[in-house]
PDB file of N, CA and C in Angstrom:
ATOM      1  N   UNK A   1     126.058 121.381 107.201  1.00  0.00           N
ATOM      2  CA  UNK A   1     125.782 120.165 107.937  1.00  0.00           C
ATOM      3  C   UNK A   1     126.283 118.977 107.103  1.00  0.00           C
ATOM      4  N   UNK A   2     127.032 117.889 107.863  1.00  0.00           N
ATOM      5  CA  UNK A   2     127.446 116.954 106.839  1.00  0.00           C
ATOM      6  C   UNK A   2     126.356 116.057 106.348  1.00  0.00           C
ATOM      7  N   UNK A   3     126.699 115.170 105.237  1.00  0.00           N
ATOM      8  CA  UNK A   3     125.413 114.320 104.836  1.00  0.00           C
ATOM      9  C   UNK A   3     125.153 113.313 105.698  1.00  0.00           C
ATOM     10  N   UNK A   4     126.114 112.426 106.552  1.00  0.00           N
ATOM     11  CA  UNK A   4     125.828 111.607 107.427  1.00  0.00           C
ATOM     12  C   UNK A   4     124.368 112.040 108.390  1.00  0.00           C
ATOM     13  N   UNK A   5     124.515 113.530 108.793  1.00  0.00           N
ATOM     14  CA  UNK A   5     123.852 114.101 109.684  1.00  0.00           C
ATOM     15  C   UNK A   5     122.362 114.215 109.155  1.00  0.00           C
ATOM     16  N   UNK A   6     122.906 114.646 108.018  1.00  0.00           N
ATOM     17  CA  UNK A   6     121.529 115.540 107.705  1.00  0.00           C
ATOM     18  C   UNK A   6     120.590 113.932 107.016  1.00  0.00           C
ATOM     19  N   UNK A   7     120.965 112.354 106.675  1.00  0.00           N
ATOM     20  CA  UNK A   7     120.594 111.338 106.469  1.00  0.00           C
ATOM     21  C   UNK A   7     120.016 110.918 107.616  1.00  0.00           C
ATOM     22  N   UNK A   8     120.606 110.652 108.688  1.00  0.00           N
ATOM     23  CA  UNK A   8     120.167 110.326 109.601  1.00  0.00           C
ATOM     24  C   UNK A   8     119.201 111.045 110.424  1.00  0.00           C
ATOM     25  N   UNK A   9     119.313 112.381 110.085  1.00  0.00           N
ATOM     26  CA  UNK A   9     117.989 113.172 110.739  1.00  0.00           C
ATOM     27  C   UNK A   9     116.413 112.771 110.282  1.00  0.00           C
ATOM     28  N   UNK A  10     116.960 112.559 108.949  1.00  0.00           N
ATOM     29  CA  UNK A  10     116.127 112.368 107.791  1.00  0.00           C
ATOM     30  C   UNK A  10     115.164 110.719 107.884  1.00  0.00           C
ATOM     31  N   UNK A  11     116.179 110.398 108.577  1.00  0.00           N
ATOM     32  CA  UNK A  11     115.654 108.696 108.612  1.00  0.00           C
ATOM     33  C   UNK A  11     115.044 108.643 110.343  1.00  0.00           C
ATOM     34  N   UNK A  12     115.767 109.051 111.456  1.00  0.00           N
ATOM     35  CA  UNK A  12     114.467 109.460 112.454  1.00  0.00           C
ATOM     36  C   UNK A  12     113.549 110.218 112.174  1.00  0.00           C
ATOM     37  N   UNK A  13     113.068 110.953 111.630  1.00  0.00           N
ATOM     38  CA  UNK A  13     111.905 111.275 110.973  1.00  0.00           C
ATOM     39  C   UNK A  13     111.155 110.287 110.512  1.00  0.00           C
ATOM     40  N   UNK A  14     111.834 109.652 109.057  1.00  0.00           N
ATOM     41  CA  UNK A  14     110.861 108.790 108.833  1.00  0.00           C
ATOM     42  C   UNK A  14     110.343 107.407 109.699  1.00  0.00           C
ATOM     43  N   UNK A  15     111.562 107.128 110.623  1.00  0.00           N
ATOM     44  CA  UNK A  15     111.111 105.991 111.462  1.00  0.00           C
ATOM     45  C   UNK A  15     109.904 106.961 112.193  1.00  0.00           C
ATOM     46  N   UNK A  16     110.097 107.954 112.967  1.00  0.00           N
ATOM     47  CA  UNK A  16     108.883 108.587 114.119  1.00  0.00           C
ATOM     48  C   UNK A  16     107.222 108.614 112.973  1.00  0.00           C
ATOM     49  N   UNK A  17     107.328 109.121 111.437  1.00  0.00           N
ATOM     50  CA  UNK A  17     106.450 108.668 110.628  1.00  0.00           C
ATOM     51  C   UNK A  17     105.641 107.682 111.048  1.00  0.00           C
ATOM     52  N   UNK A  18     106.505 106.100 110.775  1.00  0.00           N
ATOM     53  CA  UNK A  18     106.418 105.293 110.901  1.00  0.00           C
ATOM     54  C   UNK A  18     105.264 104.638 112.049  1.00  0.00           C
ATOM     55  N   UNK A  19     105.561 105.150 113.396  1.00  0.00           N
ATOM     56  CA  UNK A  19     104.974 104.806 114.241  1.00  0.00           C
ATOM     57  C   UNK A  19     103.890 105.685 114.446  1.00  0.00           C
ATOM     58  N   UNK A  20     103.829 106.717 114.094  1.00  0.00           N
ATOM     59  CA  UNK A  20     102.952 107.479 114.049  1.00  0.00           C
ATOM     60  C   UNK A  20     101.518 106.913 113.262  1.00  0.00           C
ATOM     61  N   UNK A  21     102.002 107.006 111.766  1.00  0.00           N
ATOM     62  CA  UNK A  21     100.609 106.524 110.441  1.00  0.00           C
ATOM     63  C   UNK A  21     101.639 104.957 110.900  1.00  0.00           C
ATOM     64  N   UNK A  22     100.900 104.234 111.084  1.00  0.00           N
ATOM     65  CA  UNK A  22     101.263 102.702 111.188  1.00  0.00           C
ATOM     66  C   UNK A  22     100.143 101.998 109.129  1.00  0.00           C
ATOM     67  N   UNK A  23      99.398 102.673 109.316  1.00  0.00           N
ATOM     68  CA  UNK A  23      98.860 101.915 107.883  1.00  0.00           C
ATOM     69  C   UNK A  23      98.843 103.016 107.023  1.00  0.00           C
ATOM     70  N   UNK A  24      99.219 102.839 105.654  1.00  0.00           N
ATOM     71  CA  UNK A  24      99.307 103.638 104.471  1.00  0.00           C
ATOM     72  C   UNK A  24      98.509 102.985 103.583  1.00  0.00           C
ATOM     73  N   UNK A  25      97.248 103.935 103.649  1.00  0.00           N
ATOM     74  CA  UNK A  25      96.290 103.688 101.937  1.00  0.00           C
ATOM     75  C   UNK A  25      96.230 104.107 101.167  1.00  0.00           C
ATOM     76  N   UNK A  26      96.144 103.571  99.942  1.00  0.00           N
ATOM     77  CA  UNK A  26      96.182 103.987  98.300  1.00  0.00           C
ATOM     78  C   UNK A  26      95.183 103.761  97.825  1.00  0.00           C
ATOM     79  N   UNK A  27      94.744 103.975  96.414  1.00  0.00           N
ATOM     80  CA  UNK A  27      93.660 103.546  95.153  1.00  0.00           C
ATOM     81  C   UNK A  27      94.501 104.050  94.558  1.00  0.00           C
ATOM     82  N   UNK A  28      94.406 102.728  93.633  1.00  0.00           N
ATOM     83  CA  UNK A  28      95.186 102.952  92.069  1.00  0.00           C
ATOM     84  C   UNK A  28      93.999 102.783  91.468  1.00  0.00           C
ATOM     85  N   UNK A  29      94.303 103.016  89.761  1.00  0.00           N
ATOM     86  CA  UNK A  29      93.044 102.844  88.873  1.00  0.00           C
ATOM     87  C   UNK A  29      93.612 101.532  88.272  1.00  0.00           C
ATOM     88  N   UNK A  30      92.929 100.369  87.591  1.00  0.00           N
ATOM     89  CA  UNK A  30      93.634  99.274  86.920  1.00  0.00           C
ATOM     90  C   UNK A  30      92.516  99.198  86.005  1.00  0.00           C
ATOM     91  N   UNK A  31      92.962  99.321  84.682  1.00  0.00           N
ATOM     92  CA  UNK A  31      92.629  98.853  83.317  1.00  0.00           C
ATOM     93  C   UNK A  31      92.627  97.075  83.586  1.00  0.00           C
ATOM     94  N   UNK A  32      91.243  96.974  83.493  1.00  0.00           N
ATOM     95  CA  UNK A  32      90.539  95.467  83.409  1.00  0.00           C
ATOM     96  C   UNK A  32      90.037  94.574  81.996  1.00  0.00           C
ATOM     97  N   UNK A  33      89.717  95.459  81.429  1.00  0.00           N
ATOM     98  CA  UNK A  33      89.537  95.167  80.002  1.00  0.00           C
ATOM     99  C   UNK A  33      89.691  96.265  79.028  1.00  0.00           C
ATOM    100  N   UNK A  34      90.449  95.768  77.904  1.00  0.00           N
ATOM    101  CA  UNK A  34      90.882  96.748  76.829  1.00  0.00           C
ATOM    102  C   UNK A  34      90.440  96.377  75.517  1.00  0.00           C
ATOM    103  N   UNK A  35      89.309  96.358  75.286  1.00  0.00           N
ATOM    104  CA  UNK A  35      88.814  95.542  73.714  1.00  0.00           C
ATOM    105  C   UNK A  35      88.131  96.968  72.523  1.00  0.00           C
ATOM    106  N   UNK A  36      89.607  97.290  72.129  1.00  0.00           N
ATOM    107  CA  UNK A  36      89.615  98.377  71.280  1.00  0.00           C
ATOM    108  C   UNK A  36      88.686  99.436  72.280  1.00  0.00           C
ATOM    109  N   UNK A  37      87.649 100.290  71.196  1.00  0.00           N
ATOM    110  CA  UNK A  37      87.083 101.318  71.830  1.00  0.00           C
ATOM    111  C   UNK A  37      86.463 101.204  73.002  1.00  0.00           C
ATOM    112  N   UNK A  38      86.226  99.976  73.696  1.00  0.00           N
ATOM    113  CA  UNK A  38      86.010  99.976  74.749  1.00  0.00           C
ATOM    114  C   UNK A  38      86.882  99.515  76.355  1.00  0.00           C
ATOM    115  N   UNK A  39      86.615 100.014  77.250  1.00  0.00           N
ATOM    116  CA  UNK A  39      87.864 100.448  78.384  1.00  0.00           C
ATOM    117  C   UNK A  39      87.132 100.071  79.597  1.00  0.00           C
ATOM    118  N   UNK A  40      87.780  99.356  80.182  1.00  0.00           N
ATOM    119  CA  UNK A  40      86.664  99.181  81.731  1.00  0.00           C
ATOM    120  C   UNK A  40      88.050  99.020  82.814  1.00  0.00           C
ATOM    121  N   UNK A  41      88.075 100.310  83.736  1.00  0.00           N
ATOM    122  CA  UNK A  41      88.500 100.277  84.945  1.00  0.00           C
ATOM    123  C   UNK A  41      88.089 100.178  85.941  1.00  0.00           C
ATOM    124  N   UNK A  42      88.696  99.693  87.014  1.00  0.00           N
ATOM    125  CA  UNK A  42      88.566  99.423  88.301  1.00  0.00           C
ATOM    126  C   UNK A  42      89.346 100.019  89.101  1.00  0.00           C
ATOM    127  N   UNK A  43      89.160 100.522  89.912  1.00  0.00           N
ATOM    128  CA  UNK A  43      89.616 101.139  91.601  1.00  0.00           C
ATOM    129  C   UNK A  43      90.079 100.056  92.462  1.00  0.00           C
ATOM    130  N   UNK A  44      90.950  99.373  93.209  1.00  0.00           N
ATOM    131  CA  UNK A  44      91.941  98.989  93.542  1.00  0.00           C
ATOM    132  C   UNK A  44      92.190  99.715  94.629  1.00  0.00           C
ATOM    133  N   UNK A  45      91.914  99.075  96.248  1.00  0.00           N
ATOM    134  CA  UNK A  45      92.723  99.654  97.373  1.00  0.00           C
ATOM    135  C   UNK A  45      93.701  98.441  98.028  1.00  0.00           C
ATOM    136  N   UNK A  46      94.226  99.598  98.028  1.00  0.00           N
ATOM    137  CA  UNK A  46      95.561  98.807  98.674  1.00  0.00           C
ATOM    138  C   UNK A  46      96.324  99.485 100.157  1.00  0.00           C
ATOM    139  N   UNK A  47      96.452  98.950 101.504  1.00  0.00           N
ATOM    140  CA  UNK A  47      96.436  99.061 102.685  1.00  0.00           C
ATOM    141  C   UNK A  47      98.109  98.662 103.003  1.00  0.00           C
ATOM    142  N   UNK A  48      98.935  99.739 102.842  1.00  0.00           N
ATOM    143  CA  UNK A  48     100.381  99.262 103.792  1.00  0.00           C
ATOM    144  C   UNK A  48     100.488  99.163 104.814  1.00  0.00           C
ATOM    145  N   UNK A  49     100.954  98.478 105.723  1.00  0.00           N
ATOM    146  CA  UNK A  49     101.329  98.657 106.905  1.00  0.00           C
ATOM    147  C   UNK A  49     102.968  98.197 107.533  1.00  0.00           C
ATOM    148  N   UNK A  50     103.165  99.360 107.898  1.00  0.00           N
ATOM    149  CA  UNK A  50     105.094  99.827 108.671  1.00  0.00           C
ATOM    150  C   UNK A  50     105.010  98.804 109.641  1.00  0.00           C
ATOM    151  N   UNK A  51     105.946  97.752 109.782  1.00  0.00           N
ATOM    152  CA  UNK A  51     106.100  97.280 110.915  1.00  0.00           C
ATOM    153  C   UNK A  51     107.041  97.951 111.791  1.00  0.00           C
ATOM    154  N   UNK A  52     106.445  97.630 113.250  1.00  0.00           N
ATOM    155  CA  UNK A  52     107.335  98.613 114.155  1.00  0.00           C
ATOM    156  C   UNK A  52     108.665  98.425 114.558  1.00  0.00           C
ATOM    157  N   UNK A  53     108.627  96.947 113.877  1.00  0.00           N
ATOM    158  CA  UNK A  53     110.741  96.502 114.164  1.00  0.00           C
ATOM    159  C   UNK A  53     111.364  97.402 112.782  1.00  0.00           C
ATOM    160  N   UNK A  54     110.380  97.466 111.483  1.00  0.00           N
ATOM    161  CA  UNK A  54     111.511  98.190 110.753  1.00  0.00           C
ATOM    162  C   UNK A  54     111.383 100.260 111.099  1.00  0.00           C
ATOM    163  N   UNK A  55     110.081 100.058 112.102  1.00  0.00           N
ATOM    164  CA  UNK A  55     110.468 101.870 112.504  1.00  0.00           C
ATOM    165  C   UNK A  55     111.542 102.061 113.608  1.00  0.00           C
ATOM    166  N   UNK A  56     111.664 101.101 114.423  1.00  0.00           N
ATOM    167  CA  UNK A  56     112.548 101.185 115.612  1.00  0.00           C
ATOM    168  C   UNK A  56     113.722 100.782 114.345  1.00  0.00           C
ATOM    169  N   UNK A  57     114.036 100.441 113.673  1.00  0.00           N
ATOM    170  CA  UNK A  57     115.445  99.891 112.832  1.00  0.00           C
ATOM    171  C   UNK A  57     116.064 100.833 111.906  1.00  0.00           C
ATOM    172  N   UNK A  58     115.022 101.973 111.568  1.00  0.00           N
ATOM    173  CA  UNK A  58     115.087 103.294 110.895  1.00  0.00           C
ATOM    174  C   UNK A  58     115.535 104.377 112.121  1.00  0.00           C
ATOM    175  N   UNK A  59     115.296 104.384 113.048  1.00  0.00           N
ATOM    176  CA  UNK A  59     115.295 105.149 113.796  1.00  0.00           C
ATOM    177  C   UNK A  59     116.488 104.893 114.578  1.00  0.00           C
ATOM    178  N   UNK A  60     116.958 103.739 114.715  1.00  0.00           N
ATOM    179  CA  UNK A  60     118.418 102.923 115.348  1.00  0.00           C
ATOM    180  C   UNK A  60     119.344 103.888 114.313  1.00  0.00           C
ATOM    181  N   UNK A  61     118.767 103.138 112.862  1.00  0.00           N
ATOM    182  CA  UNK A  61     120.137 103.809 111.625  1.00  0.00           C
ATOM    183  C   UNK A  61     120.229 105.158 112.078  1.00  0.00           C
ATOM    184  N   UNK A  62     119.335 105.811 112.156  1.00  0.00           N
ATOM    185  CA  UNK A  62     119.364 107.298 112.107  1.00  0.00           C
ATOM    186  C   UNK A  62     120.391 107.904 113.187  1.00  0.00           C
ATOM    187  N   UNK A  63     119.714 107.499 114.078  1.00  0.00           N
ATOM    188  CA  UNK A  63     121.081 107.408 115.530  1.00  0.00           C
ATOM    189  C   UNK A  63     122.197 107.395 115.021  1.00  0.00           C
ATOM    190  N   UNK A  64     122.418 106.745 114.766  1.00  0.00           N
ATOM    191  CA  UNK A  64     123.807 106.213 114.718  1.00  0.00           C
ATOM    192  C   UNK A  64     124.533 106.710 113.491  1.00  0.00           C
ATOM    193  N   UNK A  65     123.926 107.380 112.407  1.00  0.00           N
ATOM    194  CA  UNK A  65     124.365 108.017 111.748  1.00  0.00           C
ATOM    195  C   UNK A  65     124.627 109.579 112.243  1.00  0.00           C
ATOM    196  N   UNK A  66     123.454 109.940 112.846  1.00  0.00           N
ATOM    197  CA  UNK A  66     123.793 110.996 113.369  1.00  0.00           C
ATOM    198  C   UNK A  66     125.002 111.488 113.897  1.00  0.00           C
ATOM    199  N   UNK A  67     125.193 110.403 114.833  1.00  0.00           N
ATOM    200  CA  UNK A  67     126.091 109.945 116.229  1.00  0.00           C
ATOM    201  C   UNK A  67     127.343 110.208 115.008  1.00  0.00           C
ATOM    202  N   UNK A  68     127.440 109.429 114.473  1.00  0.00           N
ATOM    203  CA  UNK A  68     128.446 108.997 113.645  1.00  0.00           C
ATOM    204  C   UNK A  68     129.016 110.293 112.402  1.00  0.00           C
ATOM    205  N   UNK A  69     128.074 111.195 112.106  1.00  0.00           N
ATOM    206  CA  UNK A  69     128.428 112.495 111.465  1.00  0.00           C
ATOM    207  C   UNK A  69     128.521 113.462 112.382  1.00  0.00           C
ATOM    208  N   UNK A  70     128.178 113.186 113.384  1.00  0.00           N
ATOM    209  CA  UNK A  70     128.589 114.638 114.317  1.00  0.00           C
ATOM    210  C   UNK A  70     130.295 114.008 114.780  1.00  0.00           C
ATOM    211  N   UNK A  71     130.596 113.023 115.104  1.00  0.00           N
ATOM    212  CA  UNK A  71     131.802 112.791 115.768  1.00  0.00           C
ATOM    213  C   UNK A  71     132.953 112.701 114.860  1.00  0.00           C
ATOM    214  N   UNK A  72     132.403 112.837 113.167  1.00  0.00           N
ATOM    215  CA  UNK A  72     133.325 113.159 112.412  1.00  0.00           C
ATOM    216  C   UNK A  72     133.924 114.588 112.039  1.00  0.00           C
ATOM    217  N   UNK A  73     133.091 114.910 112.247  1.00  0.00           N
ATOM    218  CA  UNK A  73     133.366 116.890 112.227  1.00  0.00           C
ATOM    219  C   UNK A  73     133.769 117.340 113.242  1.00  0.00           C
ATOM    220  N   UNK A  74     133.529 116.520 114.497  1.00  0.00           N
ATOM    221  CA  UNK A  74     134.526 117.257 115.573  1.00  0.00           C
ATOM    222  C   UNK A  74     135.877 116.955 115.811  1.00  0.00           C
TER     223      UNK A  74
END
């Protein structure tokens, strides 16, 4: 399969992702204070969210790459 193809498959996927999980959550740990032997962390959430012009814009590329590696191999 060429790479055009197999990129663009790859990227409608992640656009359909996209619309699918619309918010992505994390916890990180963050070092708050560091005063020698003593250490105090904190937990940290953090909330992404995909906008749906850049999943429809992932999913355009993908097209069109597709489009665009299949019509080179033929």
């Amino acid at each position: 399969m060429p790479r055009l193809v197999t990129v663009g498959i790859v990227l409608i996927l992640l656009g359909t992702a996209g619309f699918v999980v619309p918010r992505i959550d994390c916890t990180t740990e963050e070092t708050v204070i560091d005063a020698g032997p003593i250490e105090v962390e904190a937990e940290q959430r953090r909330t992404v969210t995909v906008p749906d012009v850049a999943a429809v814009a992932v999913v355009t590329a993908g097209v069109v790459l597709t489009i665009v590696g299949a019509s080179r191999r033929a």
